[in-house]
Protein backbone atom coordinates (compact mmCIF):
# COMPACT_ATOMS: atom_id res chain seq x y z
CA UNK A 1 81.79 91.03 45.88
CA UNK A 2 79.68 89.62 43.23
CA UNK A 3 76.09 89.09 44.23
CA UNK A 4 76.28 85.21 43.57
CA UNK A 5 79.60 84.96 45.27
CA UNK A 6 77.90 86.85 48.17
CA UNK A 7 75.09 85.01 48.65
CA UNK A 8 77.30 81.80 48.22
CA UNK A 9 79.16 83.19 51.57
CA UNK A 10 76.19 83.47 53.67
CA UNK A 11 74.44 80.04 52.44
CA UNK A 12 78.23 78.89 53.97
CA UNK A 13 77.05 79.97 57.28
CA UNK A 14 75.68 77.51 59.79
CA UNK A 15 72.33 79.01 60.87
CA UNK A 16 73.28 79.33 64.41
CA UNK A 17 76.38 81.45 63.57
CA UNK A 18 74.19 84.08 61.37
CA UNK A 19 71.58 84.50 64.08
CA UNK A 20 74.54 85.15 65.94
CA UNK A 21 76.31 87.70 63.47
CA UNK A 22 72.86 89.44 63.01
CA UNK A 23 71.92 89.46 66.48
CA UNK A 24 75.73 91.03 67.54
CA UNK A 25 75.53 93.43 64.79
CA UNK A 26 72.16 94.64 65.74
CA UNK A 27 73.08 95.24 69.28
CA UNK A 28 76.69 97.09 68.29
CA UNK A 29 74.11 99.31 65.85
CA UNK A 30 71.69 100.03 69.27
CA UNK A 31 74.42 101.13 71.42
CA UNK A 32 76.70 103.26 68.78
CA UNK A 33 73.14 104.97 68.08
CA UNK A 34 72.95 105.78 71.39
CA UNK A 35 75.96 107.07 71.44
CA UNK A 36 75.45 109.08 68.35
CA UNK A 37 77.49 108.35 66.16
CA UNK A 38 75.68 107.11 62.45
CA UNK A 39 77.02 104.32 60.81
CA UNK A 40 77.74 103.66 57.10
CA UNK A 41 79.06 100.95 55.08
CA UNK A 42 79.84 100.76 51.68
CA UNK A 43 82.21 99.49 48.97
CA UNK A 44 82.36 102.25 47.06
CA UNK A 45 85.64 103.47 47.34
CA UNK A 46 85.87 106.52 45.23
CA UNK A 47 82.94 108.25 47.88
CA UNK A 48 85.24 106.89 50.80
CA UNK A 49 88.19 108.99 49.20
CA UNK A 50 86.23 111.77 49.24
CA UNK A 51 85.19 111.07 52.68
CA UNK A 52 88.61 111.06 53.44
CA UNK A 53 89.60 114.12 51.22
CA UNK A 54 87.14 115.59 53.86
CA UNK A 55 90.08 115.56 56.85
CA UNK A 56 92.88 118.16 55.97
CA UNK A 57 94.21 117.72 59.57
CA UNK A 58 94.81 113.83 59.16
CA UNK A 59 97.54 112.17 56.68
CA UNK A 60 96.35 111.20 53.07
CA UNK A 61 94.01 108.03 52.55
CA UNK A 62 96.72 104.98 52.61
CA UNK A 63 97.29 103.84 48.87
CA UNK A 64 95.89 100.19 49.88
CA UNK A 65 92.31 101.59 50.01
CA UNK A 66 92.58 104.57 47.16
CA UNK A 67 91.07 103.94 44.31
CA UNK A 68 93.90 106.42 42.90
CA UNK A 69 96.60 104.44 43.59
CA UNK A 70 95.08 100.42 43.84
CA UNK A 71 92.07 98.24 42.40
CA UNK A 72 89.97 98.07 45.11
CA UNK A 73 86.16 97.12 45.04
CA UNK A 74 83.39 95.55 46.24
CA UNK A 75 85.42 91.96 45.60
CA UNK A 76 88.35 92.66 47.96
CA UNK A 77 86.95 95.33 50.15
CA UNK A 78 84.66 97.45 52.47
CA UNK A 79 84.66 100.69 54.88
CA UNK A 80 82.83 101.84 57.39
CA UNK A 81 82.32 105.32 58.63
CA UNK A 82 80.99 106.82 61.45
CA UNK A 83 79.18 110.84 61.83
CA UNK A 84 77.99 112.51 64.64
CA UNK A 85 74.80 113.71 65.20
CA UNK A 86 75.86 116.99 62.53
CA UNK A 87 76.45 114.78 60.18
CA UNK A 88 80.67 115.32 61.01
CA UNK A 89 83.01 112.41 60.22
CA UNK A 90 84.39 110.81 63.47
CA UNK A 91 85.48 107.12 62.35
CA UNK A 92 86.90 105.32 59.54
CA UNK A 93 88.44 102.24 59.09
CA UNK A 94 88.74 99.74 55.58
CA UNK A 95 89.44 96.08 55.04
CA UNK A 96 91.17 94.36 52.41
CA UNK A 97 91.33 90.86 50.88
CA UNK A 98 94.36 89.69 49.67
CA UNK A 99 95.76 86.72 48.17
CA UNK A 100 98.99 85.84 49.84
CA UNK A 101 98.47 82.07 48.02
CA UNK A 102 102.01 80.31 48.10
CA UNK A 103 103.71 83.89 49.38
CA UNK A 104 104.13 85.05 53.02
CA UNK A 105 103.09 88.49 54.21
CA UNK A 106 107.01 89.47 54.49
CA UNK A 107 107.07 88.84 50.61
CA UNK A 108 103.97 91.32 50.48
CA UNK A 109 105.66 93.45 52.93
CA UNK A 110 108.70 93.68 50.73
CA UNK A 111 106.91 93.57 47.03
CA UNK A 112 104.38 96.34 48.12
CA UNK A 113 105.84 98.21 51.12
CA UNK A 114 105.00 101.81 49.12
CA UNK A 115 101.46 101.32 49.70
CA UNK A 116 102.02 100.86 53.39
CA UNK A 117 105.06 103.12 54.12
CA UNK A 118 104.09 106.90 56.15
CA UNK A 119 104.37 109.23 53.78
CA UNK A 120 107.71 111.04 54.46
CA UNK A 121 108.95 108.79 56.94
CA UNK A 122 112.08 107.59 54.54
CA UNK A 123 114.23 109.22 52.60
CA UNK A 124 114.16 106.12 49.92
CA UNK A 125 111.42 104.22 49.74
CA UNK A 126 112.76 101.79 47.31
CA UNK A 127 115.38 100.66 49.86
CA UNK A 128 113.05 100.93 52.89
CA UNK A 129 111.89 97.28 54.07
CA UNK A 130 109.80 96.10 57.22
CA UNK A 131 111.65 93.72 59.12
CA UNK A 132 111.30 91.54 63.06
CA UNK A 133 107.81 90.10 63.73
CA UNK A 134 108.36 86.54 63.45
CA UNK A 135 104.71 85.55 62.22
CA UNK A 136 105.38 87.42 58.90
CA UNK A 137 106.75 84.32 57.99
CA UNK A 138 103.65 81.90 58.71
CA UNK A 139 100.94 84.39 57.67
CA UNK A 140 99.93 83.40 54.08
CA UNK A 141 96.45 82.30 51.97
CA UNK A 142 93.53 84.50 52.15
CA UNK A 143 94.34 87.49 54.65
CA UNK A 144 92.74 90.87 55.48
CA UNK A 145 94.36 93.98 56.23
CA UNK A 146 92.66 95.81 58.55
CA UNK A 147 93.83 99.78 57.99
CA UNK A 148 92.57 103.80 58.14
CA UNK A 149 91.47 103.03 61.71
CA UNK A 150 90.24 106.67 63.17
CA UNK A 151 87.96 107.82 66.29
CA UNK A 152 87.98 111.32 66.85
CA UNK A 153 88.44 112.12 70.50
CA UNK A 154 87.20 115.02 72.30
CA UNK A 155 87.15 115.06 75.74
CA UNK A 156 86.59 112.53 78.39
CA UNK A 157 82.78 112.02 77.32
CA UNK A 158 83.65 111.53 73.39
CA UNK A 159 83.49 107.92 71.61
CA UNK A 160 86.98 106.51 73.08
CA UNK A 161 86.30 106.72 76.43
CA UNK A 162 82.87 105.18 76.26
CA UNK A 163 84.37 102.13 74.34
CA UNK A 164 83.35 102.88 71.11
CA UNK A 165 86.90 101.64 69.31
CA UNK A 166 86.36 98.24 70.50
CA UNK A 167 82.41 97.85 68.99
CA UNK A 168 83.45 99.60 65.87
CA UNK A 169 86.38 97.44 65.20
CA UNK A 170 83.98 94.06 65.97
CA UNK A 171 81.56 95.60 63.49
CA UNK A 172 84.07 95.12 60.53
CA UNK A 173 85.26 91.82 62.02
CA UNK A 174 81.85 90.33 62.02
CA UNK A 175 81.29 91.38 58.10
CA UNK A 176 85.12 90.18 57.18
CA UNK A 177 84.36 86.97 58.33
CA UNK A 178 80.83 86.92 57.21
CA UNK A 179 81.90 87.03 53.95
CA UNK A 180 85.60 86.22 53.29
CA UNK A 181 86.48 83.54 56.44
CA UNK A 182 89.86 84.26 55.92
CA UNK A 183 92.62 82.49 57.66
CA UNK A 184 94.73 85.56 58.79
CA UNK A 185 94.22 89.05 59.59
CA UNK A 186 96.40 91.68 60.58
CA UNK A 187 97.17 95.58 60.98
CA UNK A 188 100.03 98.12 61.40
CA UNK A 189 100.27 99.99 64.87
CA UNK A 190 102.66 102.60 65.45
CA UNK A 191 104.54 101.81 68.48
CA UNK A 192 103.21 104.66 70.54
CA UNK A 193 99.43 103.03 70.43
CA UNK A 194 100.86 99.25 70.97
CA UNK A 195 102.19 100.34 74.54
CA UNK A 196 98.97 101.43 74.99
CA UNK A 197 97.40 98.16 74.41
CA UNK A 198 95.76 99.08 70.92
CA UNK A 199 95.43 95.72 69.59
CA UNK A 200 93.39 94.78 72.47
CA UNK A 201 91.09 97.13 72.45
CA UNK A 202 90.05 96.40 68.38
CA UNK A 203 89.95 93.02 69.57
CA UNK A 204 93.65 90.95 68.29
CA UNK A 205 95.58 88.74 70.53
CA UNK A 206 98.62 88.56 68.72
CA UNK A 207 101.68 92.29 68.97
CA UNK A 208 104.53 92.27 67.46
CA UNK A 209 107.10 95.01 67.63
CA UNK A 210 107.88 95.54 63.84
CA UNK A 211 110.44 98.34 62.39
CA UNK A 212 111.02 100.07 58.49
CA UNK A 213 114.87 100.30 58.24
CA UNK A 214 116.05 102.57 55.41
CA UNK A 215 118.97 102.57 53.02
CA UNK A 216 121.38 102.82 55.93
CA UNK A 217 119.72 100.55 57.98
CA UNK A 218 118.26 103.27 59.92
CA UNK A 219 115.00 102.95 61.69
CA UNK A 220 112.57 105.03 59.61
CA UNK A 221 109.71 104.58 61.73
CA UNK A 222 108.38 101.63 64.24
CA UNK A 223 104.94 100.14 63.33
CA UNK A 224 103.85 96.68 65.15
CA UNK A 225 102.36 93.74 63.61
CA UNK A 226 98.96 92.71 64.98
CA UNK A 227 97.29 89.58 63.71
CA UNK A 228 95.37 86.82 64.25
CA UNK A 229 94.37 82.86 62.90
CA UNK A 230 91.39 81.92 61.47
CA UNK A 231 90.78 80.19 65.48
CA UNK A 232 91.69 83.41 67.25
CA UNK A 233 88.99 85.17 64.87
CA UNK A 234 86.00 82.45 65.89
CA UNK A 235 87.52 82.46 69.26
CA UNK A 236 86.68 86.51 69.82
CA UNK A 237 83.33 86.36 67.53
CA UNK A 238 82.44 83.46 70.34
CA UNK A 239 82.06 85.89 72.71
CA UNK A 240 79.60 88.54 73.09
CA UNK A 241 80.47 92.49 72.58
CA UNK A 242 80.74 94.72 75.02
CA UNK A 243 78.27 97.46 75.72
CA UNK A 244 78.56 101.23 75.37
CA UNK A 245 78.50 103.23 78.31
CA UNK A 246 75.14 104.61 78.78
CA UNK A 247 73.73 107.89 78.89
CA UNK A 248 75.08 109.48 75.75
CA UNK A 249 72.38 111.25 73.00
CA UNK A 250 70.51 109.06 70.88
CA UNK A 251 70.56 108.89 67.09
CA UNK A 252 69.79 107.12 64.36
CA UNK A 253 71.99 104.60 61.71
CA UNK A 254 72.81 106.53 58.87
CA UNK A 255 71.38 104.30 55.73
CA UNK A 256 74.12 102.31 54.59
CA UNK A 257 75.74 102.42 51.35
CA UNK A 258 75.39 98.66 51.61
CA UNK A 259 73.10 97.17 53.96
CA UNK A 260 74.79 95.31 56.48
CA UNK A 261 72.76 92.06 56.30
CA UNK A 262 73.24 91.67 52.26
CA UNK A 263 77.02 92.93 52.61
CA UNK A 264 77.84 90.47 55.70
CA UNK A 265 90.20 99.95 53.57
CA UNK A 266 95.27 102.31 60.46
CA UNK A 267 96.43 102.73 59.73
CA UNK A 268 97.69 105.85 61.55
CA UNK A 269 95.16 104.65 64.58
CA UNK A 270 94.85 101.56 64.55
C-alpha cells in the first residue's frame, strides 16, 4: 500500500480504536513470544515464495499469493510467518484485497476458480466450478481472502494445542482491518477441518458447506465457505484475545519485514 494511502488509513481510525489495535497486537506479540514462535510480516511476496519453496512436504504456494502466477503487492496484500526458536518455519497465512465492485464472489469463484482449485483435484479445470453456499451471492465490494493458513503441530505441547491458531489468525485480522476496512472477508476450508470447528477457532461466525463439481458433475473436492460482514469483523475485534497457555520457552519477535504499527496471501489449513 502506498505510504500516503497508508497513512490515510490510520488517520481514518478513531483514536480509541488504534489504542485498541496497538494495545491487542502488543499483547498477541507477548504471548506468541512466550510461546516461541517469532513473528514476521511483510509484503514482499517474492521472499514469502521462497519461504514457502522452503516446505517440500506441504502443497505449492496457492496462485492467489504467488507472485509467479498473480500481481500481488504491498497494495492488495500481506503475510505473516511464524519460526521457532531455530529459526524453522511453523506458520503462514496471506491476505488479499480484492475488488468484487458490482460482481459477487460466485462470479470471482467462477472467473478465477484456477487460482483457488487443489492442484490435482480435477481432471478439467476449465469445467470445474464451486457451487452451494448461499452468501456467495451477497458477498461483493471490497473483500479479503484470507488463505495459506499453516501451524505446524507436534505433539500435545506444540502451538495448536496452546491456542496459538486463534491469536495468529486475530493478528492478520487486526492489520486487514487496520488498513483496508473491508466489508467482507472470507476463506476456503476443506470439509474435514469445518467439522472440526475451524472457522471458529480463526475467529469467523459464518460455515458454509461449499463443493467443486467437475465436467460430469462430479464432486472434485469439498471446501466450505467461511465469511464474515464488515459488523461481524468489529463485532470479534470488540472483544479482547485470548491468552496463550503459559509456561512455554520464551523468545523474541523476529524484526518484521514491515513493522506492524506502520503496516496496520488456507488455504489447505485454514
Amino acid at each position: 500500500m502506498p505510504e500516503r494511502e497508508q497513512r490515510a488509513s490510520w488517520m481514518g481510525m478513531s483514536p480509541r480504536r488504534l489504542f485498541e489495535l496497538t494495545t491487542h497486537l502488543s499483547g498477541i506479540l507477548r504471548d506468541l513470544e512466550e510461546a516461541g514462535i517469532h513473528v514476521e510480516i511483510g509484503d514482499d511476496f517474492a521472499k514469502y515464495r521462497s519461504y514457502r519453496g522452503q516446505q517440500p512436504d506441504r502443497s505449492p504456494i496457492y496462485p492467489m499469493f504467488d507472485v509467479a502466477s498473480s500481481y500481488i503487492d504491498r497494495t492488495n496484500g500481506f503475510w505473516i510467518c511464524g519460526f521457532d526458536p531455530d529459526g524453522d518455519l511453523i506458520h503462514t497465512q496471506a491476505v488479499r484485497l480484492l475488488d468484487l465492485t458490482g460482481i459477487s464472489l460466485a462470479t470471482h469463484l467462477n472467473i478465477h476458480r484456477h487460482k483457488y482449485i487443489t492442484p490435482d483435484t480435477t481432471p478439467d479445470p476449465d469445467l470445474t466450478y464451486y457451487s452451494d453456499p448461499e452468501s456467495l451471492d451477497k458477498i461483493t465490494g471490497k473483500v479479503c481472502y484470507q488463505g495459506e493458513f499453516w501451524l505446524r503441530a507436534r505433539g500435545l505441547g506444540g502451538p495448536r494445542s496452546q491456542g496459538a491458531t486463534s491469536l495468529l489468525s486475530r493478528v492478520l485480522f487486526e492489520i486487514m482491518v487496520g488498513t483496508w476496512n473491508p466489508s467482507f472477508v472470507f476463506a476456503l476450508v476443506p470439509k474435514q477441518l469445518a467439522a472440526k470447528g475451524a472457522h471458529l477457532r480463526y475467529g469467523y461466525c459464518h460455515c458454509e458447506p461449499g463443493r467443486w463439481l467437475g465436467p460430469d458433475q462430479q464432486v472434485t473436492e469439498e471446501d466450505y465457505l467461511i465469511w464474515m460482514g464488515a459488523k461481524d469483523m468489529a463485532n470479534m475485534l470488540a472483544r479482547a484475545p485470548l491468552s496463550l497457555q503459559r509456561g512455554a520457552s520464551v523468545s523474541v519477535v523476529q524484526p518484521t519485514a514491515v513493522d506492524a504499527k506502520s503496516h496496520l496471501d488456507a488455504r489447505a489449513n485454514v
